[in-house]
PDB file of N, CA and C in Angstrom:
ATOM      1  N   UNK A   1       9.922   2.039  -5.311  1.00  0.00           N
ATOM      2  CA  UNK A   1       9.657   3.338  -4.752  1.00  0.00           C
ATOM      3  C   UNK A   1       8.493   3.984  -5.484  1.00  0.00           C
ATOM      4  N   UNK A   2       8.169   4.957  -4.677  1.00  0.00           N
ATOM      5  CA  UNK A   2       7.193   5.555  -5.570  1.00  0.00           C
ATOM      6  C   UNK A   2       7.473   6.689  -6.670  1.00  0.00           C
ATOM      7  N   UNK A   3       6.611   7.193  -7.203  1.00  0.00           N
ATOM      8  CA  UNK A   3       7.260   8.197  -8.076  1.00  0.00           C
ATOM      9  C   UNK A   3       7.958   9.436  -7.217  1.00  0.00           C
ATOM     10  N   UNK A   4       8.342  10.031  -8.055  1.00  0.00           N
ATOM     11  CA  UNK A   4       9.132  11.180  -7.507  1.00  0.00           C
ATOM     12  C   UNK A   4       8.430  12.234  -6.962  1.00  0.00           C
ATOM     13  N   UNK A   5       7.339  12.616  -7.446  1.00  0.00           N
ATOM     14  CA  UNK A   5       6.379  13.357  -6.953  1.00  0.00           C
ATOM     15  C   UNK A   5       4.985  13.326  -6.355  1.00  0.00           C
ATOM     16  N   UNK A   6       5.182  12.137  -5.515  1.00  0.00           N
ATOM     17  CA  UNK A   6       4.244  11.261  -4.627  1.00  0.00           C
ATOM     18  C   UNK A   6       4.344  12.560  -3.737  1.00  0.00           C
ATOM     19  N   UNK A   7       3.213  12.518  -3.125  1.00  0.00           N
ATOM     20  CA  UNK A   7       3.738  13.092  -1.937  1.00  0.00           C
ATOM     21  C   UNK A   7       4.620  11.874  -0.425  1.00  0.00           C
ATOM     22  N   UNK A   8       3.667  10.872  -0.762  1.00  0.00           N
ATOM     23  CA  UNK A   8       4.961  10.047   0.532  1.00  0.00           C
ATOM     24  C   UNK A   8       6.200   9.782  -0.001  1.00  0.00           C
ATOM     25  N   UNK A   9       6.100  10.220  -1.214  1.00  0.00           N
ATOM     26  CA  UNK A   9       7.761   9.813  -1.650  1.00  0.00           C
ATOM     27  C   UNK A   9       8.303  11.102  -0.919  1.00  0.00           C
ATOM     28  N   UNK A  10       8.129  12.411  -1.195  1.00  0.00           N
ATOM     29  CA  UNK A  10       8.770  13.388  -0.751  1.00  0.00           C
ATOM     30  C   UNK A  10       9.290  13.424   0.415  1.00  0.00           C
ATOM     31  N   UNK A  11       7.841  13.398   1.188  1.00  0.00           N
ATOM     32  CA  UNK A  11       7.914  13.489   2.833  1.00  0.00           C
ATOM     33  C   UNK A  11       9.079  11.943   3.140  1.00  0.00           C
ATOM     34  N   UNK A  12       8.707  10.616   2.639  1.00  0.00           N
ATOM     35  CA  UNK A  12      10.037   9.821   3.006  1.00  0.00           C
ATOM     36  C   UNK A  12      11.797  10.179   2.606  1.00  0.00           C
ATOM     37  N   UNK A  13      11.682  10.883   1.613  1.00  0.00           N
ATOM     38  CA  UNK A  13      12.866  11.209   1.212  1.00  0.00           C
ATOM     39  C   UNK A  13      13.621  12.334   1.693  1.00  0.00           C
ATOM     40  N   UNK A  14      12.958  13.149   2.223  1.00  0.00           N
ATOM     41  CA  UNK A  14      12.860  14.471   3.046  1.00  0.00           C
ATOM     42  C   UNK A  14      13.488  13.977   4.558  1.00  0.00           C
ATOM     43  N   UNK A  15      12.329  13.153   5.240  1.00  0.00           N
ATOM     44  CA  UNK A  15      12.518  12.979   6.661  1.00  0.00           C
ATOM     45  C   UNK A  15      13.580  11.760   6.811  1.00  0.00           C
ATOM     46  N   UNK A  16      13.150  10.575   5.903  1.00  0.00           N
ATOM     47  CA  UNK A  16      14.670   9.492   6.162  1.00  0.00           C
ATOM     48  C   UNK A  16      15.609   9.631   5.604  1.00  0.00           C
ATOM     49  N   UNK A  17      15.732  10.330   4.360  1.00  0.00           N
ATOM     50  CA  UNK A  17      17.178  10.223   3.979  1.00  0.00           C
ATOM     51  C   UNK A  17      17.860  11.666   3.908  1.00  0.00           C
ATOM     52  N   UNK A  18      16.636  12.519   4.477  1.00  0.00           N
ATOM     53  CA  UNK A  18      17.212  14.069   4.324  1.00  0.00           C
ATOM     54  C   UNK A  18      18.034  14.395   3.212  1.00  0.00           C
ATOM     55  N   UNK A  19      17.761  13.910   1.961  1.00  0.00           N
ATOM     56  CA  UNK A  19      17.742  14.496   0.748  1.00  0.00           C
ATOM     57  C   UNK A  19      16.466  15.196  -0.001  1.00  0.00           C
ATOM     58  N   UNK A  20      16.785  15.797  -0.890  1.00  0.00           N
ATOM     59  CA  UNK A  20      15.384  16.298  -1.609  1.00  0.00           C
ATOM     60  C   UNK A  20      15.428  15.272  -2.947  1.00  0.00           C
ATOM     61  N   UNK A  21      13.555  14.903  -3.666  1.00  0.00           N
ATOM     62  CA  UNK A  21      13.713  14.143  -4.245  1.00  0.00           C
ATOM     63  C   UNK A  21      14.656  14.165  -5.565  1.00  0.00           C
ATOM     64  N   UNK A  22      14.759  14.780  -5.760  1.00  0.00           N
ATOM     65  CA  UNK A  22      15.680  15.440  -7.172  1.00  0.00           C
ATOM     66  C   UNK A  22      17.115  15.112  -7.023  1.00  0.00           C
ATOM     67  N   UNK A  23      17.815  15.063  -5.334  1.00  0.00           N
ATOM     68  CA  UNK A  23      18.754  14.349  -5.180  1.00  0.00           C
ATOM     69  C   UNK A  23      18.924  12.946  -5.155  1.00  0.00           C
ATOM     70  N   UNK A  24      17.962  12.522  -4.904  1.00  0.00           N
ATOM     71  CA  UNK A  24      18.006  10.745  -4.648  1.00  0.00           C
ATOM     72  C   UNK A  24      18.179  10.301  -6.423  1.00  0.00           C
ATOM     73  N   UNK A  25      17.203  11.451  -7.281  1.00  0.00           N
ATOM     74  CA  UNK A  25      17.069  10.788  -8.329  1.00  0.00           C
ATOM     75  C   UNK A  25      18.651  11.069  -9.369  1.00  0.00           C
ATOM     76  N   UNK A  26      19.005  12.071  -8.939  1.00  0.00           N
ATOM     77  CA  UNK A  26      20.339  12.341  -9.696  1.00  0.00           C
ATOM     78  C   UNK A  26      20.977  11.145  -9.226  1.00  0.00           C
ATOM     79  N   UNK A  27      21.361  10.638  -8.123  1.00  0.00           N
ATOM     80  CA  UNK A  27      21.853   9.605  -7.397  1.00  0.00           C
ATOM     81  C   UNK A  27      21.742   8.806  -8.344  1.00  0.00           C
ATOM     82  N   UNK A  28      20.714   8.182  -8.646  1.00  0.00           N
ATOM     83  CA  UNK A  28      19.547   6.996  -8.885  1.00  0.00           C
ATOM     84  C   UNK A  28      20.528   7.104 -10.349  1.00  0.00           C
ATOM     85  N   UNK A  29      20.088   7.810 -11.056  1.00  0.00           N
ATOM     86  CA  UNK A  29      20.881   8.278 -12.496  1.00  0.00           C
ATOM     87  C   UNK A  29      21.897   8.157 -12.735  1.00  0.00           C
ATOM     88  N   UNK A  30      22.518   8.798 -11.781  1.00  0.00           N
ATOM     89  CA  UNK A  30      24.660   8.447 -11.857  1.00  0.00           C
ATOM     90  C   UNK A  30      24.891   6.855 -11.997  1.00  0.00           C
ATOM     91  N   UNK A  31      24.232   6.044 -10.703  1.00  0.00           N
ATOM     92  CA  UNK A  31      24.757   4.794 -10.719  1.00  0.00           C
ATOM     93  C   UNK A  31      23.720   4.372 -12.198  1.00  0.00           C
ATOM     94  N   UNK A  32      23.215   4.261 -12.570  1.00  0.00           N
ATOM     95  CA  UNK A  32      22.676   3.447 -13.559  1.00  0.00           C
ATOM     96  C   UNK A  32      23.415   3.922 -14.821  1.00  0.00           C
ATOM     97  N   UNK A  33      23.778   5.190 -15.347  1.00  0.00           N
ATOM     98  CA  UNK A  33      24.539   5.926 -16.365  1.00  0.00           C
ATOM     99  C   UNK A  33      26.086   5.079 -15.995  1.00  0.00           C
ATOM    100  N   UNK A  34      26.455   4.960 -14.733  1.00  0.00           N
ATOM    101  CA  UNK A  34      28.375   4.474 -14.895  1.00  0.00           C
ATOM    102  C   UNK A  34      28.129   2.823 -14.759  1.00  0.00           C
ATOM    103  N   UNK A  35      27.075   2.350 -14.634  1.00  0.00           N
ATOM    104  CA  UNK A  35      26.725   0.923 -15.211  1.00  0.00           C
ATOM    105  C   UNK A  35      27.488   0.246 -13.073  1.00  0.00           C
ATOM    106  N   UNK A  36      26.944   1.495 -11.714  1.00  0.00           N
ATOM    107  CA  UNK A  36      27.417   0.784 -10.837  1.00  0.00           C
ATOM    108  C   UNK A  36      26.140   0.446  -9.999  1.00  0.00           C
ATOM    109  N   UNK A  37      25.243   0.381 -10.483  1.00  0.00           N
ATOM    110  CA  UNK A  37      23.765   0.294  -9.614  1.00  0.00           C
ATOM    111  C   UNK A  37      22.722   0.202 -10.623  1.00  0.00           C
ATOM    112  N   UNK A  38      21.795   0.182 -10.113  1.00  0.00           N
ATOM    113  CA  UNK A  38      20.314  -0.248 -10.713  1.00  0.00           C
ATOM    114  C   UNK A  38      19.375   0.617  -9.750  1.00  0.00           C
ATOM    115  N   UNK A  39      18.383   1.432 -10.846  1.00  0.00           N
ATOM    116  CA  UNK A  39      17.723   1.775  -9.921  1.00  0.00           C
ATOM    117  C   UNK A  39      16.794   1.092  -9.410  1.00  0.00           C
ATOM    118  N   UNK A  40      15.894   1.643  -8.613  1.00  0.00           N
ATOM    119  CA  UNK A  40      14.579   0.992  -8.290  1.00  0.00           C
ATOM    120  C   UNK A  40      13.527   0.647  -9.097  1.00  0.00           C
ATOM    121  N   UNK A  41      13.061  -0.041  -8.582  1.00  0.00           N
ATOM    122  CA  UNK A  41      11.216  -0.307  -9.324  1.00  0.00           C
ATOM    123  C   UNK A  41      10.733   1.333  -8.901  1.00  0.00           C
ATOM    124  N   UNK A  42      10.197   1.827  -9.604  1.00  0.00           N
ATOM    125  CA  UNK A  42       9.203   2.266  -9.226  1.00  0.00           C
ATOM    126  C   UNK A  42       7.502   2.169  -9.734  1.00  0.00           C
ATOM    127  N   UNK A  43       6.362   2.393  -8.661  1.00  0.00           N
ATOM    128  CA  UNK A  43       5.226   1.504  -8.922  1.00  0.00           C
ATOM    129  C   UNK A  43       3.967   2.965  -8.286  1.00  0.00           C
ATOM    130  N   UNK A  44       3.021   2.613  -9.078  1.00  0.00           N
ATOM    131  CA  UNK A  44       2.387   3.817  -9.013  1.00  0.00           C
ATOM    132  C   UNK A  44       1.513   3.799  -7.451  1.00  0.00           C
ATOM    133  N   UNK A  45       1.517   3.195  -6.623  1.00  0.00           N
ATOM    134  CA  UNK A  45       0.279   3.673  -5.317  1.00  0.00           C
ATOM    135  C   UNK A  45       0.850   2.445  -4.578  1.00  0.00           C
ATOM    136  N   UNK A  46       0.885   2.585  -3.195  1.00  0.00           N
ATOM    137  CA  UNK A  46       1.330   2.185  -1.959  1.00  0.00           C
ATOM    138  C   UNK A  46       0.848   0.849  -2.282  1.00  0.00           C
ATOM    139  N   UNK A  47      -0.893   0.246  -2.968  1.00  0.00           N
ATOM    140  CA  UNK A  47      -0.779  -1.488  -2.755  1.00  0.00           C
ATOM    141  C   UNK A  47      -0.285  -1.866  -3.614  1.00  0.00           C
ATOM    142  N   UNK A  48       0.731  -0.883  -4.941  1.00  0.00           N
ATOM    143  CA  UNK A  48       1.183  -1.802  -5.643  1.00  0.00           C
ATOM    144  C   UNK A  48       2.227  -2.217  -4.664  1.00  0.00           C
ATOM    145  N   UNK A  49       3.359  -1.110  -4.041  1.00  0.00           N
ATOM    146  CA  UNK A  49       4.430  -1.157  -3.310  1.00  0.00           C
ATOM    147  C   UNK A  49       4.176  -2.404  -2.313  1.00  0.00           C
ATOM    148  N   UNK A  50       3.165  -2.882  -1.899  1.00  0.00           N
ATOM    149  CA  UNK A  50       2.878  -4.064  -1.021  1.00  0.00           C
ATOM    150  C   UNK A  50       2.899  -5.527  -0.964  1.00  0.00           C
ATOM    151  N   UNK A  51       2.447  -4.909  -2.607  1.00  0.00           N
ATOM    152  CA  UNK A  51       2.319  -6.260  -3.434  1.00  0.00           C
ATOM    153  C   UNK A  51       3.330  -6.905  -4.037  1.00  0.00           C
ATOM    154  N   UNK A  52       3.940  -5.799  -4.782  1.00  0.00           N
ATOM    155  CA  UNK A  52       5.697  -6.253  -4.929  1.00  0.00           C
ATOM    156  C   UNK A  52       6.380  -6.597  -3.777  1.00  0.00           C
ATOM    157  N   UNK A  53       6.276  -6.100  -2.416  1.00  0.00           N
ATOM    158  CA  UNK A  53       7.565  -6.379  -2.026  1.00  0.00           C
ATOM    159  C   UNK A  53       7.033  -7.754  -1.336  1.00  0.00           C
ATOM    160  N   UNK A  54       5.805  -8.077  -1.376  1.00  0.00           N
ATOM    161  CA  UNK A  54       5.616  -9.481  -1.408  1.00  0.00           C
ATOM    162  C   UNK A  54       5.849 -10.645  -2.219  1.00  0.00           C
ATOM    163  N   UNK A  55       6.101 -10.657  -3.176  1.00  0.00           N
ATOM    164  CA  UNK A  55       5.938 -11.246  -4.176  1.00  0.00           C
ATOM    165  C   UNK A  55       7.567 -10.864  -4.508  1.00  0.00           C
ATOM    166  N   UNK A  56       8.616 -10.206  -3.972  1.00  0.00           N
ATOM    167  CA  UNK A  56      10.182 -10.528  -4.537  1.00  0.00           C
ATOM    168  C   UNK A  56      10.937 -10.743  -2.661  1.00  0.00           C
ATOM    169  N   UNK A  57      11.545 -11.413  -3.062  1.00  0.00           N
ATOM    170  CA  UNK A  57      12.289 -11.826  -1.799  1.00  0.00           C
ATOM    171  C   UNK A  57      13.383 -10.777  -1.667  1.00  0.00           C
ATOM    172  N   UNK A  58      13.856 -10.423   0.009  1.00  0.00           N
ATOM    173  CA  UNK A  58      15.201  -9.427   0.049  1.00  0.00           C
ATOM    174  C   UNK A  58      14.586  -8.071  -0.547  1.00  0.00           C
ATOM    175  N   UNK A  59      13.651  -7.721  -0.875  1.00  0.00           N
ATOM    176  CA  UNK A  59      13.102  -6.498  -0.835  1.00  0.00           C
ATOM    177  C   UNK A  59      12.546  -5.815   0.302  1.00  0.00           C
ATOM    178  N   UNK A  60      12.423  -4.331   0.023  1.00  0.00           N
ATOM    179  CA  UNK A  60      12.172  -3.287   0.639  1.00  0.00           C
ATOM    180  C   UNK A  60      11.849  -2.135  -0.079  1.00  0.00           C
ATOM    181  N   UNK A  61      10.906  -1.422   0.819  1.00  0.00           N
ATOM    182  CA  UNK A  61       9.888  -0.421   0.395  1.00  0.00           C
ATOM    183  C   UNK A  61       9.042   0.542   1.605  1.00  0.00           C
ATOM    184  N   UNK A  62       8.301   1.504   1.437  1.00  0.00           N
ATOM    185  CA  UNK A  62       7.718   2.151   2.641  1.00  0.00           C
ATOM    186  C   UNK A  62       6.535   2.630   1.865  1.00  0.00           C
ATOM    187  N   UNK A  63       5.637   2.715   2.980  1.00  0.00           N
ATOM    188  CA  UNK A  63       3.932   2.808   2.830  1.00  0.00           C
ATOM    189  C   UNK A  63       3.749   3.988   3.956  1.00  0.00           C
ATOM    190  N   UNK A  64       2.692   4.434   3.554  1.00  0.00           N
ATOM    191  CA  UNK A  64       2.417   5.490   4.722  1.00  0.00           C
ATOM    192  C   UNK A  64       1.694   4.633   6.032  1.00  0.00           C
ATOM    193  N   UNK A  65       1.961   5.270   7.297  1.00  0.00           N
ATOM    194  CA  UNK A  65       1.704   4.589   8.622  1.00  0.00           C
ATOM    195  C   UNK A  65       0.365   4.019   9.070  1.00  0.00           C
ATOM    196  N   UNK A  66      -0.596   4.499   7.792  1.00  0.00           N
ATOM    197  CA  UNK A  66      -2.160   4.162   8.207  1.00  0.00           C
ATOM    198  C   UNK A  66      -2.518   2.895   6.950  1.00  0.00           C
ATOM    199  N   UNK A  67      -1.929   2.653   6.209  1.00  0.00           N
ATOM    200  CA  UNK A  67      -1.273   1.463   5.519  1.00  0.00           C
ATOM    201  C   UNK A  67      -0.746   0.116   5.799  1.00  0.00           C
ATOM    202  N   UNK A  68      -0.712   0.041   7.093  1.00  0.00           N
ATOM    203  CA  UNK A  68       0.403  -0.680   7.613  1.00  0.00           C
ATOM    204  C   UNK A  68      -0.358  -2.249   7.343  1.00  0.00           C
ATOM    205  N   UNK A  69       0.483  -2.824   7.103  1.00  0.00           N
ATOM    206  CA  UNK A  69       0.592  -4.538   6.609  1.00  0.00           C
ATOM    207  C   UNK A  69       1.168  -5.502   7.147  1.00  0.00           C
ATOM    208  N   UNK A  70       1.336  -6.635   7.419  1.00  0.00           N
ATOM    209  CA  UNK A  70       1.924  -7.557   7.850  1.00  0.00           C
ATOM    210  C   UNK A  70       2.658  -7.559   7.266  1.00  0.00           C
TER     211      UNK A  70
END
């Protein structure tokens, strides 16, 4: 994911998961603090996000729409 204060992080976290980012990240925090999740990668600019999720299998990630990749 991207950082927390991306702006496409916002606007994705806003419009798909209709949380605010500060909620996803408390989220993100709980499971990694009670040892029931892992958070994410996070990676600084959309071709890193491209590049990783090429390069790991069973991954997922989002880019802004003028970005778009095979």
């Amino acid at each position: 994911m991207l950082p927390d204060d991306h702006p496409l992080h916002k606007r994705f976290v806003k419009e798909k998961l209709q949380l605010f980012p500060h909620q996803l990240r408390r989220t993100w925090n709980r499971k990694t603090y009670t040892g029931t999740g892992q958070a994410p990668i996070t990676v600084d600019s959309m071709t890193e996000m491209q590049k990783l999720i090429k390069q790991t299998k069973n991954s997922i990630g989002y880019i802004d729409q003028g970005e778009q990749d095979e």
